[in-house]
Each structure stands twice: as structure tokens, then as C-alpha cells.
Protein backbone atom coordinates (compact mmCIF):
# COMPACT_ATOMS: atom_id res chain seq x y z
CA UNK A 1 44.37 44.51 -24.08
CA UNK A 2 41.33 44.19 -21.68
CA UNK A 3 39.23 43.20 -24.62
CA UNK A 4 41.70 40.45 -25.38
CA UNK A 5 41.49 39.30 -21.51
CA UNK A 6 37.97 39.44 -21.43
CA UNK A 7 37.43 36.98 -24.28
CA UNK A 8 39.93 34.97 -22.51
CA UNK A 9 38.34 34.67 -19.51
CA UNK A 10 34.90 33.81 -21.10
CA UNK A 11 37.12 30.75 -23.00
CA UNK A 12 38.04 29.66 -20.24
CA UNK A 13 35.32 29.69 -18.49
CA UNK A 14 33.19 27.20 -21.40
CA UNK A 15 36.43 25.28 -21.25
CA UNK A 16 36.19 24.69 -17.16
CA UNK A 17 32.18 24.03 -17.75
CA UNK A 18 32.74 21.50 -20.68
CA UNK A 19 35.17 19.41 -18.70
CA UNK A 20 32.49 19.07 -16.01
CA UNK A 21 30.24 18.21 -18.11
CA UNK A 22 32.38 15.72 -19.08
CA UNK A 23 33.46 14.35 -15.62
CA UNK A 24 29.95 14.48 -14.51
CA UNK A 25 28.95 12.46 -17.52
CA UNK A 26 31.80 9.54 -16.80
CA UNK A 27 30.91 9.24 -13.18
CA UNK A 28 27.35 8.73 -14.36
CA UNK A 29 27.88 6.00 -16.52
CA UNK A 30 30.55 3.95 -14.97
CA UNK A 31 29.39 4.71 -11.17
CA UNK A 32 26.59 1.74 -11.08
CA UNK A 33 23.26 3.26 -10.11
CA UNK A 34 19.65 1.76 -9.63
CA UNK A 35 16.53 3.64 -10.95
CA UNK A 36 14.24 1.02 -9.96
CA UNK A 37 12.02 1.04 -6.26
CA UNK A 38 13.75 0.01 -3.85
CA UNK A 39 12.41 -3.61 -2.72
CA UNK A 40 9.27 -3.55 -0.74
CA UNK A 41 10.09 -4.97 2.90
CA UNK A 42 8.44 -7.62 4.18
CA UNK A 43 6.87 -6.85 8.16
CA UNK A 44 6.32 -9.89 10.39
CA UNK A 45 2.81 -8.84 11.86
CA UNK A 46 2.40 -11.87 14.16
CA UNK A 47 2.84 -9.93 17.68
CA UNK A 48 -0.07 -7.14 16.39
CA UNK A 49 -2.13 -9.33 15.60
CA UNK A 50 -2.26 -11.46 18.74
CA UNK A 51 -2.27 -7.76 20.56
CA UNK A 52 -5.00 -7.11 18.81
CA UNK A 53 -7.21 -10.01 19.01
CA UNK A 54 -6.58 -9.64 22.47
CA UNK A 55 -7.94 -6.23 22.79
CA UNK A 56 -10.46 -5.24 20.04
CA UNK A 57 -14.22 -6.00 20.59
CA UNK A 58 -14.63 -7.74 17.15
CA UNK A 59 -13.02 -11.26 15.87
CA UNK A 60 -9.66 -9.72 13.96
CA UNK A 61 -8.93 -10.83 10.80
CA UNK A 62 -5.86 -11.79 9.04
CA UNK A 63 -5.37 -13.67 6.25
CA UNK A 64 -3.98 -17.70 6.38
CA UNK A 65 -3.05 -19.76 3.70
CA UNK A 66 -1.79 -16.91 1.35
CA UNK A 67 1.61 -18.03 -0.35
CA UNK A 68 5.02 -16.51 0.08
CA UNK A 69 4.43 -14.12 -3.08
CA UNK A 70 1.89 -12.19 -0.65
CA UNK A 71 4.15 -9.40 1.27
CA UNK A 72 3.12 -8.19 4.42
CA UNK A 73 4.22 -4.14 4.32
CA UNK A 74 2.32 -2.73 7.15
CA UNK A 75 0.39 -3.27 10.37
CA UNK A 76 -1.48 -1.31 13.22
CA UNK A 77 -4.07 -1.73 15.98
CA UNK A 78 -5.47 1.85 17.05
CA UNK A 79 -7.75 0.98 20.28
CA UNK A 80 -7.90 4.95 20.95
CA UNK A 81 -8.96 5.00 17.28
CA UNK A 82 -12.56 3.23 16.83
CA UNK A 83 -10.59 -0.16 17.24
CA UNK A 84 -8.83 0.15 13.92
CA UNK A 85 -7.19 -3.00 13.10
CA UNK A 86 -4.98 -2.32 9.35
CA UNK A 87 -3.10 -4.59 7.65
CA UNK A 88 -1.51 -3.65 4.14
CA UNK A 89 0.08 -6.52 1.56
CA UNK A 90 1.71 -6.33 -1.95
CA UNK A 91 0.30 -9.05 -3.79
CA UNK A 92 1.96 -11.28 -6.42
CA UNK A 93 1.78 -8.85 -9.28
CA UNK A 94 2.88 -5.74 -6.94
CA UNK A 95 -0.74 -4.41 -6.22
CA UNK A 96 -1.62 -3.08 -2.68
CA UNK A 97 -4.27 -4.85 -0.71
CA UNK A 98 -5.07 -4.07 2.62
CA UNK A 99 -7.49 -5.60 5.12
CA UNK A 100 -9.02 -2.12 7.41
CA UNK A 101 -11.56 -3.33 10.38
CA UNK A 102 -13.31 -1.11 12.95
CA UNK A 103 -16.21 0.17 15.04
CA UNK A 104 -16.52 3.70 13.24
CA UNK A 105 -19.61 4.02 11.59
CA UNK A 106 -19.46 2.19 8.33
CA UNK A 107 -20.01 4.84 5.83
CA UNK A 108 -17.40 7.12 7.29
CA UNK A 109 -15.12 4.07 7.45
CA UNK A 110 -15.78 2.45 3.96
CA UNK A 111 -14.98 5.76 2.29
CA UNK A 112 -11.87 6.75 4.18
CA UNK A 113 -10.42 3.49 3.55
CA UNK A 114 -11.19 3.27 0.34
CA UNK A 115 -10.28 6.73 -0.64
CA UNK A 116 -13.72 7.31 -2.15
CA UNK A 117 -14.69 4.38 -3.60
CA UNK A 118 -18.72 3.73 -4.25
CA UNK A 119 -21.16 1.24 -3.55
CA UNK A 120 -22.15 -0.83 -6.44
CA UNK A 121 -25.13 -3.25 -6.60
CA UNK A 122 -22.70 -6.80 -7.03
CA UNK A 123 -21.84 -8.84 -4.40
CA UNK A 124 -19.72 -11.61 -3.48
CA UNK A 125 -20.45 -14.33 -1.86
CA UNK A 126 -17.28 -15.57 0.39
CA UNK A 127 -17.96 -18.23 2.96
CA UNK A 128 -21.75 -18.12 3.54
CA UNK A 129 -21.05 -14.00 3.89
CA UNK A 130 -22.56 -11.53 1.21
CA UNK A 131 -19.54 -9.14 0.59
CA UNK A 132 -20.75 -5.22 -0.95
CA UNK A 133 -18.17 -4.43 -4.09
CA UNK A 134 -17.09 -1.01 -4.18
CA UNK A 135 -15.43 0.91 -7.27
CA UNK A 136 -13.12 4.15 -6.97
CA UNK A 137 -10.82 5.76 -8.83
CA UNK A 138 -8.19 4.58 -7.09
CA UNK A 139 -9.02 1.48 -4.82
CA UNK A 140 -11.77 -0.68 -5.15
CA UNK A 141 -13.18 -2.45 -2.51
CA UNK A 142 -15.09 -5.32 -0.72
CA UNK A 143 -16.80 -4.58 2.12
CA UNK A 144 -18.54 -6.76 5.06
CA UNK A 145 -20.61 -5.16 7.39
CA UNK A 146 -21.57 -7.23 10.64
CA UNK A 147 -23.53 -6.23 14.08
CA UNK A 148 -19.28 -5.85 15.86
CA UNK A 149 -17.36 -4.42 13.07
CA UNK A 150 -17.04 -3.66 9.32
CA UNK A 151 -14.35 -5.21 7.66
CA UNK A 152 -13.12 -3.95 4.23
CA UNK A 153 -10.59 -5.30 2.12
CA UNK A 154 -9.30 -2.90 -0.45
CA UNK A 155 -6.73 -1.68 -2.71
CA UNK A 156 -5.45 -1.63 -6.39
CA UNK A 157 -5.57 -5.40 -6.47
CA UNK A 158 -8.54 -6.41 -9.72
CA UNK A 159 -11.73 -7.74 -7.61
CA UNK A 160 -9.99 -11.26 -8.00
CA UNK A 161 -7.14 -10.09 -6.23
CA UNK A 162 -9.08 -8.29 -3.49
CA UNK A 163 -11.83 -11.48 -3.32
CA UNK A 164 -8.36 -14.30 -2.95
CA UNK A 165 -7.43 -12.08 0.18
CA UNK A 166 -11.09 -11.89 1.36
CA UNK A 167 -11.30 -15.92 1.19
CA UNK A 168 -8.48 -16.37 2.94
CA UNK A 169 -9.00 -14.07 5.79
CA UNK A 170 -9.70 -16.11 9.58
CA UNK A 171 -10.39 -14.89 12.71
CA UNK A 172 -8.68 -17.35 15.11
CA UNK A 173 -5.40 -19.22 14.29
């Protein structure tokens, strides 16, 4: 008799377990779910900006002219922190670009930034300015290096990406 209520018990046991399975299974497909990222959020980085033109010892830059497809997702001003002025975007076709500014030294700066990225010997010539490009494994990078600050703009974007945020960059609205 205990044999027969052991095998019982196991039964029921892959019985209870199958009907979960199966419950789980329905929920999954008729509860609507999203696997895609969430939508990036656009930041309104007008008040940082003014706070830190105000305060940093080098003309800030920010970009003017960009169109709507150009998502501001983050924005700082570190005073306590070599001046750092950051501002990150998603481009049109979802890359990261960021424009990083400060008084650190510019090697440290330059590689932080641009997680490792190396000099190269092209330029760009934006405005009358001679940009450095930089190439990394993961960003690449254009930098300007002037007597106040060094200014890189950098991320995922191609060099056409990164150089269309570089031209449109201003330092006084």
C-alpha cells in the first residue's frame, strides 16, 4: 500500500507542476509585455547651463541649432571637480554623444572621457578651430584643446555624428 501512495504522490505532484506550467505560460502570452528599452527621456538642460556659464572659467559650450531628433539625456556642472561641464545626447539614430569640458589636464581628461580612446594624426577643421580625432574601442572622439579649457565631444556617434554636434556647439546664446 505505501508503494501505491508513493507513486501517487509523485503523480500528483507532475500533475500540480504541469498545470503551472501551463498557467504561467497563458499569463505570459495574453498579459501584454514590452521587451524593448524603455524610451530615453528627454532633460531640459537650460538652467545648468546658464549656472554654468555663470561660474566656470572657460566659455561653456552647448550645442544650438540641433533638431528635435537630438535628445538631451544628461547634464552636470562640477565646479569642485576641475570645472567639469557634461552634457550627454542620443542622436537621431540612437548613438550617445556627449560634449565633456574642463580644466584637468588634458591627457587625463581626454582619456577618461573617452574611455580610452587614442590620438590619431586627422583632424578636423570646425570653424577656423583644428579639432584632434580620437579612436577607441568604444567611443571615439574629437578633441579641442585651448589656453582655458579642453573641450571633447565624444561617444558612439560615426565621426560625422560626433563632427554635426561639434559644428553646432556655441558659447553664448
Amino acid at each position: 500500500m505505501a508503494g501505491k501512495q508513493g507513486t501517487k504522490n509523485v503523480r500528483n505532484m507532475i500533475l500540480s507542476l504541469g498545470v503551472t506550467v501551463l498557467v504561467a505560460g497563458f499569463i505570459w502570452l495574453f498579459i501584454p509585455h514590452d521587451e524593448t528599452q524603455a524610451p530615453v527621456k528627454r532633460v531640459d538642460y537650460r538652467v545648468e547651463l546658464l549656472t554654468a556659464r555663470r561660474a566656470a572659467p572657460y566659455p561653456v559650450a552647448a550645442p544650438e541649432g540641433l533638431s528635435q531628433d537630438w535628445k538631451a539625456t544628461s547634464v552636470r556642472y562640477r565646479g569642485d571637480n576641475f570645472n567639469a561641464w557634461h552634457l550627454g545626447f542620443h542622436d537621431p539614430d540612437g548613438q550617445y554623444v556627449t560634449v565633456e569640458q574642463s580644466t584637468e589636464k588634458p591627457s587625463t581628461f581626454v582619456d577618461r572621457v573617452s574611455r580610452g580612446a587614442r590620438e590619431t594624426e586627422r583632424t578636423t577643421e570646425i570653424d577656423g578651430r583644428t579639432w584632434q580625432r580620437y579612436t577607441g574601442e568604444q567611443f571615439d572622439a574629437l578633441v579641442l584643446t585651448e589656453k582655458d579649457a579642453t573641450t571633447v565631444v565624444t561617444g558612439t556617434a560615426s565621426f560625422d555624428g560626433l563632427t554635426k554636434m561639434a559644428r553646432a556647439l556655441a558659447t553664448a546664446s
